[in-house]
PDB file of N, CA and C in Angstrom:
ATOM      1  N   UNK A   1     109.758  86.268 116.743  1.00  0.00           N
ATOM      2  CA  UNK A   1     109.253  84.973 116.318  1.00  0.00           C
ATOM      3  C   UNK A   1     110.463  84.090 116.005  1.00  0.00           C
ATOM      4  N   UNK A   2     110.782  82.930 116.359  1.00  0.00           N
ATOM      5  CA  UNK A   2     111.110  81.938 116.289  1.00  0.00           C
ATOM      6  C   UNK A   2     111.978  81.857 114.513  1.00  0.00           C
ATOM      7  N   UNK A   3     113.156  81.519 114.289  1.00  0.00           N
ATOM      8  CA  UNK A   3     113.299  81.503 112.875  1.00  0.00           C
ATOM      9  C   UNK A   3     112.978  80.048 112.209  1.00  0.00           C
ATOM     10  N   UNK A   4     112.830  79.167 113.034  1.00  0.00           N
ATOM     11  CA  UNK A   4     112.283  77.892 111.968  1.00  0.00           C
ATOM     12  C   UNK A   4     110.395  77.859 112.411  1.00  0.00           C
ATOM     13  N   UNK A   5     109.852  78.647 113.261  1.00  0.00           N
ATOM     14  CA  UNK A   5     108.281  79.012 113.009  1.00  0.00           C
ATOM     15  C   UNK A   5     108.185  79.915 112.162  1.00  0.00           C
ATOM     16  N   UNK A   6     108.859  80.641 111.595  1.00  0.00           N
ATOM     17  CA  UNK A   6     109.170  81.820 111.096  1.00  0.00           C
ATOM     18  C   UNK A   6     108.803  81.479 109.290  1.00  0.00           C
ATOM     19  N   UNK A   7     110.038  80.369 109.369  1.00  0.00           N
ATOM     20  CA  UNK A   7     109.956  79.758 107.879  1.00  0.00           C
ATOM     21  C   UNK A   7     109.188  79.393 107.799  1.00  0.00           C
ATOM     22  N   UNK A   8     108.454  78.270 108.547  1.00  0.00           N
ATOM     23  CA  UNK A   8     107.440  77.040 108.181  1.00  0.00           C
ATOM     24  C   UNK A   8     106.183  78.102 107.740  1.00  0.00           C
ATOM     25  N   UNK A   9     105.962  79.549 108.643  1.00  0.00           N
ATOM     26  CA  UNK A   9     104.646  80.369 108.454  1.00  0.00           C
ATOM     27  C   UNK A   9     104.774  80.911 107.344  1.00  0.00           C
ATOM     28  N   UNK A  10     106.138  81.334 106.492  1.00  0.00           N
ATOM     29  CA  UNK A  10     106.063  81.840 105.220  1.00  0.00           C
ATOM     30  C   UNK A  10     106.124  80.763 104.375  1.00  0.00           C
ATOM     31  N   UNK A  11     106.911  79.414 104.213  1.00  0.00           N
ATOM     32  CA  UNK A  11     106.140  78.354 103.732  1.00  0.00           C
ATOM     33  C   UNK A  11     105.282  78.192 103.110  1.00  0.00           C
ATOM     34  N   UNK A  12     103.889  77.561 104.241  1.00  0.00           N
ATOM     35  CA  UNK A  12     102.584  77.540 104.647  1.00  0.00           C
ATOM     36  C   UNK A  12     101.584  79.012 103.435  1.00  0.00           C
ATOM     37  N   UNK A  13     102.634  79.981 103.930  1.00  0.00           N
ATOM     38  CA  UNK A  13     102.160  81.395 103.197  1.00  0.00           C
ATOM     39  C   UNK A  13     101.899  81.451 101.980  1.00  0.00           C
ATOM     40  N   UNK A  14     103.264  80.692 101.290  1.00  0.00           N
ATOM     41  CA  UNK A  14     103.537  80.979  99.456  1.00  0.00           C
ATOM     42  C   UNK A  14     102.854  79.778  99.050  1.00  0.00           C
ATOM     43  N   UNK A  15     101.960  79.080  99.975  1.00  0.00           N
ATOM     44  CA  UNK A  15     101.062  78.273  99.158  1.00  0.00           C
ATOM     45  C   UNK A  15     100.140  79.145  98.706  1.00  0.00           C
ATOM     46  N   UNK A  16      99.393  80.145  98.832  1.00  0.00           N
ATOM     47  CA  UNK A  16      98.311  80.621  98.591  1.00  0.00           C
ATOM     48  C   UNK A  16      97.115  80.477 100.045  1.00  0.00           C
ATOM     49  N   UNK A  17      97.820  80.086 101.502  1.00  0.00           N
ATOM     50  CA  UNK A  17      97.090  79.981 102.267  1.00  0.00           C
ATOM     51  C   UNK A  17      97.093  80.475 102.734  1.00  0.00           C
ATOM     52  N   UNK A  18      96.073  81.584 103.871  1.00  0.00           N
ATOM     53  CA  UNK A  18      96.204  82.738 105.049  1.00  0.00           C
ATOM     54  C   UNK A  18      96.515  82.161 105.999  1.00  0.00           C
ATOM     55  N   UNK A  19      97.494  82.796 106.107  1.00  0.00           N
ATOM     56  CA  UNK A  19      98.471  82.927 107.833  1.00  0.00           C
ATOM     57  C   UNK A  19      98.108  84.338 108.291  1.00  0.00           C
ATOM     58  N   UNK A  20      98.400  83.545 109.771  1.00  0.00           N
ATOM     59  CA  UNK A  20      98.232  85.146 110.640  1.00  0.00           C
ATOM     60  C   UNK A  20      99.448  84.332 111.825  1.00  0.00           C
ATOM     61  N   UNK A  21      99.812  85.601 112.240  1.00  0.00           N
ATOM     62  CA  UNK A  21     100.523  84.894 112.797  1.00  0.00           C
ATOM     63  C   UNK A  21     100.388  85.900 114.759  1.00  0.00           C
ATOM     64  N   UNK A  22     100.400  85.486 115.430  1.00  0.00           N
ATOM     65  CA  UNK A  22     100.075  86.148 117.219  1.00  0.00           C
ATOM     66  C   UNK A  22     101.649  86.088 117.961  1.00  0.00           C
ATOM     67  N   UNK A  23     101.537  86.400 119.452  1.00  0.00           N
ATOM     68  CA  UNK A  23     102.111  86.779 120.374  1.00  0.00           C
ATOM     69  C   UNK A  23     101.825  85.537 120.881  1.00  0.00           C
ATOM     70  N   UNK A  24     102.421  84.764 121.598  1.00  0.00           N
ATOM     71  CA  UNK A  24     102.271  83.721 122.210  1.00  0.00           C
ATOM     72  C   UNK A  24     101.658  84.107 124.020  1.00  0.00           C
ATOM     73  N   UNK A  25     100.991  84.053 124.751  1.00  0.00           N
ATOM     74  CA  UNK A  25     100.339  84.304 125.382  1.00  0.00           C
ATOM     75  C   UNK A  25      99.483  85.701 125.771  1.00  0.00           C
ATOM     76  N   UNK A  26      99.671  86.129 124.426  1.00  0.00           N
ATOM     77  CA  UNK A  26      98.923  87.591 124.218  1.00  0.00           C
ATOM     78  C   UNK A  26      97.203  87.416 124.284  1.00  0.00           C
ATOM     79  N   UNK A  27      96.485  88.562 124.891  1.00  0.00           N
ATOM     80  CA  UNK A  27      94.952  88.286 124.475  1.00  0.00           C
ATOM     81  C   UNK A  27      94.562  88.425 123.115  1.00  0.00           C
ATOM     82  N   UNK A  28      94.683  87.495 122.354  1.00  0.00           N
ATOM     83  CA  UNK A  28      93.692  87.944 120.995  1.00  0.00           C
ATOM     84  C   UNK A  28      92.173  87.316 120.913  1.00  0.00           C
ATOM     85  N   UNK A  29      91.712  87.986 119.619  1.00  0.00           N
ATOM     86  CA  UNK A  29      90.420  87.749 119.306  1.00  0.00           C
ATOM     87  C   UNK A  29      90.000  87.172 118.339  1.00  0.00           C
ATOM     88  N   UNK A  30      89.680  86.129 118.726  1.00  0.00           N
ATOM     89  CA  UNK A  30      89.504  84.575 117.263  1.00  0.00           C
ATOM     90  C   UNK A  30      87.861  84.398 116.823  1.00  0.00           C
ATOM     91  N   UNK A  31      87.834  83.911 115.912  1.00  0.00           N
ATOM     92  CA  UNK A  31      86.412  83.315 115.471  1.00  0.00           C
ATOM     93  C   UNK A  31      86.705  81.803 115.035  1.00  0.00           C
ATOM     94  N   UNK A  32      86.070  81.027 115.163  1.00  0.00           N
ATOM     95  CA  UNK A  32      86.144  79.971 114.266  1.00  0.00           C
ATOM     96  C   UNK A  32      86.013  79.582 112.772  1.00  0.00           C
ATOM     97  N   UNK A  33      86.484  79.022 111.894  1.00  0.00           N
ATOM     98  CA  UNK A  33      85.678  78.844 110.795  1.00  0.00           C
ATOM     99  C   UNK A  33      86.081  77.516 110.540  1.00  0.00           C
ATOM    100  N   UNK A  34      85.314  76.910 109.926  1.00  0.00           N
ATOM    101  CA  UNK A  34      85.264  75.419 110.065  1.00  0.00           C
ATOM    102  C   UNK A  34      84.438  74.556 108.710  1.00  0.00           C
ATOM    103  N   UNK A  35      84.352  73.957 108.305  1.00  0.00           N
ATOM    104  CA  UNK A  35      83.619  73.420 107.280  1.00  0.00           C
ATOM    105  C   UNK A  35      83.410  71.411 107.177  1.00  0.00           C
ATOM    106  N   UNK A  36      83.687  71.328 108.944  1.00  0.00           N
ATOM    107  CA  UNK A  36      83.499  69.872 109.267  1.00  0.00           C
ATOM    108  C   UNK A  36      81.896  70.032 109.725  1.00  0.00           C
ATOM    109  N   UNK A  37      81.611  68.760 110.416  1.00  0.00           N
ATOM    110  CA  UNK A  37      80.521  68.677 111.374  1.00  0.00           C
ATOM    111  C   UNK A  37      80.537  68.712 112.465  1.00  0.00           C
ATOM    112  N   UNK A  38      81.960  69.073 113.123  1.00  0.00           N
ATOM    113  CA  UNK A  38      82.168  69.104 114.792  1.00  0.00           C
ATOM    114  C   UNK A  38      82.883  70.340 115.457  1.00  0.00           C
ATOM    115  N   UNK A  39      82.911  70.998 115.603  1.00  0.00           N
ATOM    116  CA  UNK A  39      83.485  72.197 116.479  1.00  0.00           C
ATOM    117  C   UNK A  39      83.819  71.728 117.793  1.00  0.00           C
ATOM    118  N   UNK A  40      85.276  71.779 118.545  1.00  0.00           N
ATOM    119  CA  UNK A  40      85.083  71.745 119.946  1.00  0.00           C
ATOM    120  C   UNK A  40      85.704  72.545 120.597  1.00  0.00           C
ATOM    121  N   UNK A  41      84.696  73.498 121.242  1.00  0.00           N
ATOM    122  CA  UNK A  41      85.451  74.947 121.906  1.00  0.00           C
ATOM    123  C   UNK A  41      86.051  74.858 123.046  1.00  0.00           C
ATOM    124  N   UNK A  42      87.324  75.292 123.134  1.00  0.00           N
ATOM    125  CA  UNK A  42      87.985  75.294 124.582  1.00  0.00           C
ATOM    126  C   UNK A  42      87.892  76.416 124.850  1.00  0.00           C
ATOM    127  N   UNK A  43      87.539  76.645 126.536  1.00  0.00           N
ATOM    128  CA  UNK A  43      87.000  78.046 126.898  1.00  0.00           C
ATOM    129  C   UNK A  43      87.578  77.665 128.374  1.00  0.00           C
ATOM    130  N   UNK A  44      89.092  78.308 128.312  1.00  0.00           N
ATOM    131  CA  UNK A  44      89.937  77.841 129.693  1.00  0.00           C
ATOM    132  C   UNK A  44      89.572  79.298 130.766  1.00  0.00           C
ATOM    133  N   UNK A  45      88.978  80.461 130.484  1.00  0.00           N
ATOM    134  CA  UNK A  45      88.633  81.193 131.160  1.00  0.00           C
ATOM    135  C   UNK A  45      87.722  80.992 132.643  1.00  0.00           C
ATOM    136  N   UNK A  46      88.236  81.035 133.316  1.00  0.00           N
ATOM    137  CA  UNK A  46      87.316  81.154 134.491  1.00  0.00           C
ATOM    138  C   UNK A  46      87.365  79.884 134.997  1.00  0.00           C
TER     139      UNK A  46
END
């Protein structure tokens, strides 16, 4: 990982906020969570 993405994610971290942090074109497995009124899913598969 990157050392100034690196910082900004532990940063971000010692607020008290969850980070996760991925592989940059790796397959992972996401959910959304959201607490607006709009969701907009990008679904570049296929």
């Amino acid at each position: 990982m990157p050392r100034l993405y690196a910082h900004f994610s532990a940063q971000v971290a010692s607020q008290e906020v969850r980070v996760a942090n991925g592989v940059f074109g790796a397959d992972m497995k996401v959910s959304p969570v959201n607490g607006g009124p709009v969701t907009i899913w990008l679904d570049t598969a296929g």
